[in-house]
Protein backbone atom coordinates (compact mmCIF):
# COMPACT_ATOMS: atom_id res chain seq x y z
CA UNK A 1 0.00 0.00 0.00
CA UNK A 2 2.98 2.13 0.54
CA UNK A 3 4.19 2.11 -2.44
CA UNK A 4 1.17 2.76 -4.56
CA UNK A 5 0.95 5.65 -2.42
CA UNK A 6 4.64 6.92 -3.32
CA UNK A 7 4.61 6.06 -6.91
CA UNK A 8 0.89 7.84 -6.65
CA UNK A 9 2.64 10.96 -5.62
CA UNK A 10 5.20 10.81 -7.60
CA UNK A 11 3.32 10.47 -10.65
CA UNK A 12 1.35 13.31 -9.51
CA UNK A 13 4.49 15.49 -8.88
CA UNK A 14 6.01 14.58 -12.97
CA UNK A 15 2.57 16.08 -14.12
CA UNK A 16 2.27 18.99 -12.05
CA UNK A 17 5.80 20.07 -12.43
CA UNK A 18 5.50 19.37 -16.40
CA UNK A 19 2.36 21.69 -16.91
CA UNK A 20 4.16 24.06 -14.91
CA UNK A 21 4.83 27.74 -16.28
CA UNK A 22 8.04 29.95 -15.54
CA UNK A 23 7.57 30.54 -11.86
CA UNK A 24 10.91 32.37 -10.71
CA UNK A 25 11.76 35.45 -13.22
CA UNK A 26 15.08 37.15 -11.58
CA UNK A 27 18.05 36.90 -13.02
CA UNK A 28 16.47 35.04 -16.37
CA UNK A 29 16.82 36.37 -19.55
CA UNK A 30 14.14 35.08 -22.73
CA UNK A 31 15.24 35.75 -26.43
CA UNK A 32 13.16 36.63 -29.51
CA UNK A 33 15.69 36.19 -32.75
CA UNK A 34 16.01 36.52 -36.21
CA UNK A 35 17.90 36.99 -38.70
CA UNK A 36 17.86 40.93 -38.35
CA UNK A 37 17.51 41.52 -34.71
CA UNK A 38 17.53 40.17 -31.20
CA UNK A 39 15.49 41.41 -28.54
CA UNK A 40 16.05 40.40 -25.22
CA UNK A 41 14.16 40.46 -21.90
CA UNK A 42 16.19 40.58 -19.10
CA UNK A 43 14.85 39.97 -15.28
CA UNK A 44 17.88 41.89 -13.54
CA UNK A 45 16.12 41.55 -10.05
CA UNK A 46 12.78 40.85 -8.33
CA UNK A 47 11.53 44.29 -9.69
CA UNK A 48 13.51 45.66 -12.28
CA UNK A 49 13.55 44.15 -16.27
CA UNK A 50 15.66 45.42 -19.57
CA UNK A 51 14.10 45.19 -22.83
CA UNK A 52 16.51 45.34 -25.20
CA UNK A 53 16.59 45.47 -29.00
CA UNK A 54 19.68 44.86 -31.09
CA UNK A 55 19.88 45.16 -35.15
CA UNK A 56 22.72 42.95 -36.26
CA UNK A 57 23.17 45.77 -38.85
CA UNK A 58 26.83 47.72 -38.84
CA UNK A 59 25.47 50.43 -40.74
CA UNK A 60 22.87 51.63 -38.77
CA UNK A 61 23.05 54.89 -36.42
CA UNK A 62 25.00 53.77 -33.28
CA UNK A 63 21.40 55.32 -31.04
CA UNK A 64 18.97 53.29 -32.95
CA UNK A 65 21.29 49.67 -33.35
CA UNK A 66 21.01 48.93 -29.86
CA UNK A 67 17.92 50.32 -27.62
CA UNK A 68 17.21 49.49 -24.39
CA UNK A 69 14.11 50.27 -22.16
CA UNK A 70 14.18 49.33 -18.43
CA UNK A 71 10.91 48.91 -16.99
CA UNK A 72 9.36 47.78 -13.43
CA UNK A 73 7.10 44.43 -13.17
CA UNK A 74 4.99 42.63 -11.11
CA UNK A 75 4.15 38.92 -11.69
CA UNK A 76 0.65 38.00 -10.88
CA UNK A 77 -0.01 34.27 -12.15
CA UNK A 78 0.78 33.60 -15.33
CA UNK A 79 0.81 37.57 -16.13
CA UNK A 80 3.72 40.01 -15.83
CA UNK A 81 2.63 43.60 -15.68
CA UNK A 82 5.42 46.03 -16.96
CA UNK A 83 5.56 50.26 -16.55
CA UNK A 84 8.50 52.23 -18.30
CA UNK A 85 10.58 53.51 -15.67
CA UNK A 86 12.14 56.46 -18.40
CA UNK A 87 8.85 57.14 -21.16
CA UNK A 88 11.97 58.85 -23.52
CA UNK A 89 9.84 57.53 -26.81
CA UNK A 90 6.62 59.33 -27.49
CA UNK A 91 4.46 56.31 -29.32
CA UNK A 92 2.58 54.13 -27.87
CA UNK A 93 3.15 51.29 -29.39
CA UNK A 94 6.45 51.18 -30.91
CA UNK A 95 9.85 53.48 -31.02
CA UNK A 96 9.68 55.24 -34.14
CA UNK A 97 12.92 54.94 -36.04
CA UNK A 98 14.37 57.45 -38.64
CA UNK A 99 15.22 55.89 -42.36
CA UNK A 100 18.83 54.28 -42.28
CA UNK A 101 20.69 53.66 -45.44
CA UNK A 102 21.41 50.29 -44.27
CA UNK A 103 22.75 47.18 -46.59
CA UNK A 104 22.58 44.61 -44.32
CA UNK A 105 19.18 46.02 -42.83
CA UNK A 106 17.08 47.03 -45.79
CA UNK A 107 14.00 47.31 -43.97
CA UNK A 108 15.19 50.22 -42.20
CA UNK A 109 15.65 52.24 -45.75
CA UNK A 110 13.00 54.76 -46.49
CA UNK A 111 11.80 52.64 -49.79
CA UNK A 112 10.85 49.53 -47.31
CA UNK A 113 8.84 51.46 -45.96
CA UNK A 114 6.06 52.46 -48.38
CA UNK A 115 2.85 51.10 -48.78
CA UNK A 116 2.44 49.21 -52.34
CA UNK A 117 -1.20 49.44 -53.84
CA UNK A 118 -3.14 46.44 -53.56
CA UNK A 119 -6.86 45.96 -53.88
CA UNK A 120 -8.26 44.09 -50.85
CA UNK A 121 -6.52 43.45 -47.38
CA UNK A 122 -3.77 45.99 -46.32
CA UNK A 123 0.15 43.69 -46.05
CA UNK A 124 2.57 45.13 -43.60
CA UNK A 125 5.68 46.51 -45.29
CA UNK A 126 9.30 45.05 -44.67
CA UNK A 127 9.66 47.95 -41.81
CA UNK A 128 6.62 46.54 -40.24
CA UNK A 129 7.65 43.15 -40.48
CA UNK A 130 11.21 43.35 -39.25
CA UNK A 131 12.17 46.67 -37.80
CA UNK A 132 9.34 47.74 -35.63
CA UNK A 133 10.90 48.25 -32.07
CA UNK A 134 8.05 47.46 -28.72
CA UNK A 135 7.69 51.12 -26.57
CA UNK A 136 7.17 49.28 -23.59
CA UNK A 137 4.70 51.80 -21.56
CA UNK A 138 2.18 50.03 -19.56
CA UNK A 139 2.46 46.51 -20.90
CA UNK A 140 1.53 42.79 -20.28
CA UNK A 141 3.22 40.22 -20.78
CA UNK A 142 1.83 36.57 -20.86
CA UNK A 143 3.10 33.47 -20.02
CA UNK A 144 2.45 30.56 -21.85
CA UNK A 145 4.22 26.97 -21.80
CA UNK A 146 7.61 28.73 -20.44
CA UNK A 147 7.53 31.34 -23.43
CA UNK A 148 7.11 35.00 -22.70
CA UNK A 149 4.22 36.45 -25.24
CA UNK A 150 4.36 40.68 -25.31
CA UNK A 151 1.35 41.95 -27.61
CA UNK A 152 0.72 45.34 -28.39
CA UNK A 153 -2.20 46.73 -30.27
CA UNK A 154 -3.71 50.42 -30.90
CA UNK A 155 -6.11 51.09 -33.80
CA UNK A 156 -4.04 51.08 -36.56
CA UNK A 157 -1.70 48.26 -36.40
CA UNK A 158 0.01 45.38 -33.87
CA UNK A 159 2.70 43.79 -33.18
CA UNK A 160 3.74 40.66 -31.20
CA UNK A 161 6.91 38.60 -29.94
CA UNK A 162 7.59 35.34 -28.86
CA UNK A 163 10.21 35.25 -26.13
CA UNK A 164 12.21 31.80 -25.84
């Protein structure tokens, strides 16, 4: 009888811990990459959190190649609540940056940018698609199977990441 107890709990333990989520954030750091840019999200302490966004461009203004935001949170659940601690950036939903002349980072040139004519839905442009930086204001951030999900929306456009 004992041991169907034990192997009981034990079994019970391997599932619980399995559907688990992320439950300790300090001093973790999750990763969204591509080819073009990583952005990182860095848990420095039990408070504090870096957001940072790097172009792996060499040709791109020095100020706009590597932005950081550093922001408070507060975990609640499966939820992480994030304010700006320095609101430098003006937009709401992402940092608006100036056209680079950029060979490695094409999306950042001011012809990736335009709109093409098409009759029907609306596509995002290359600038949308690969060089649109998060303004993290007053965010939230979700947890979901150990992934960190940030999704921003206003009524024009939105944009989401995927942090491993």
């Amino acid at each position: 009888m004992k041991t169907v107890k034990s192997i009981f709990v034990m079994t019970l333990f391997f599932i619980i811990s399995s559907c688990s989520t992320v439950s300790k954030l300090q001093g973790n750091k999750y990763t969204y990459k591509s080819k073009q840019r990583t952005l990182e999200l860095v848990f420095t302490d039990g408070v504090t959190c870096i957001l940072k966004n790097t172009f792996h461009c060499p040709d791109v203004e020095e100020k706009y190649r590597i932005i950081s935001t550093e922001c408070n949170y507060t975990k609640k659940g499966d939820t992480i609540f994030l304010s700006n601690k320095n609101l430098s950036y003006h937009s709401d939903l992402y940092i608006e940056i100036p056209s680079q002349n950029s060979e490695k980072c094409q999306f950042l040139n001011e012809k990736s940018r335009e709109k093409k004519f098409s009759i029907g839905p609306s596509y995002a442009t290359d600038y949308e698609k690969y060089g649109i930086v998060p303004n993290i204001t007053t965010d939230t951030l979700y947890i979901i199977k150990n992934k960190i999900v940030l999704f921003k929306k206003n009524q024009n456009r939105s944009i989401g990441f995927i942090f491993k």
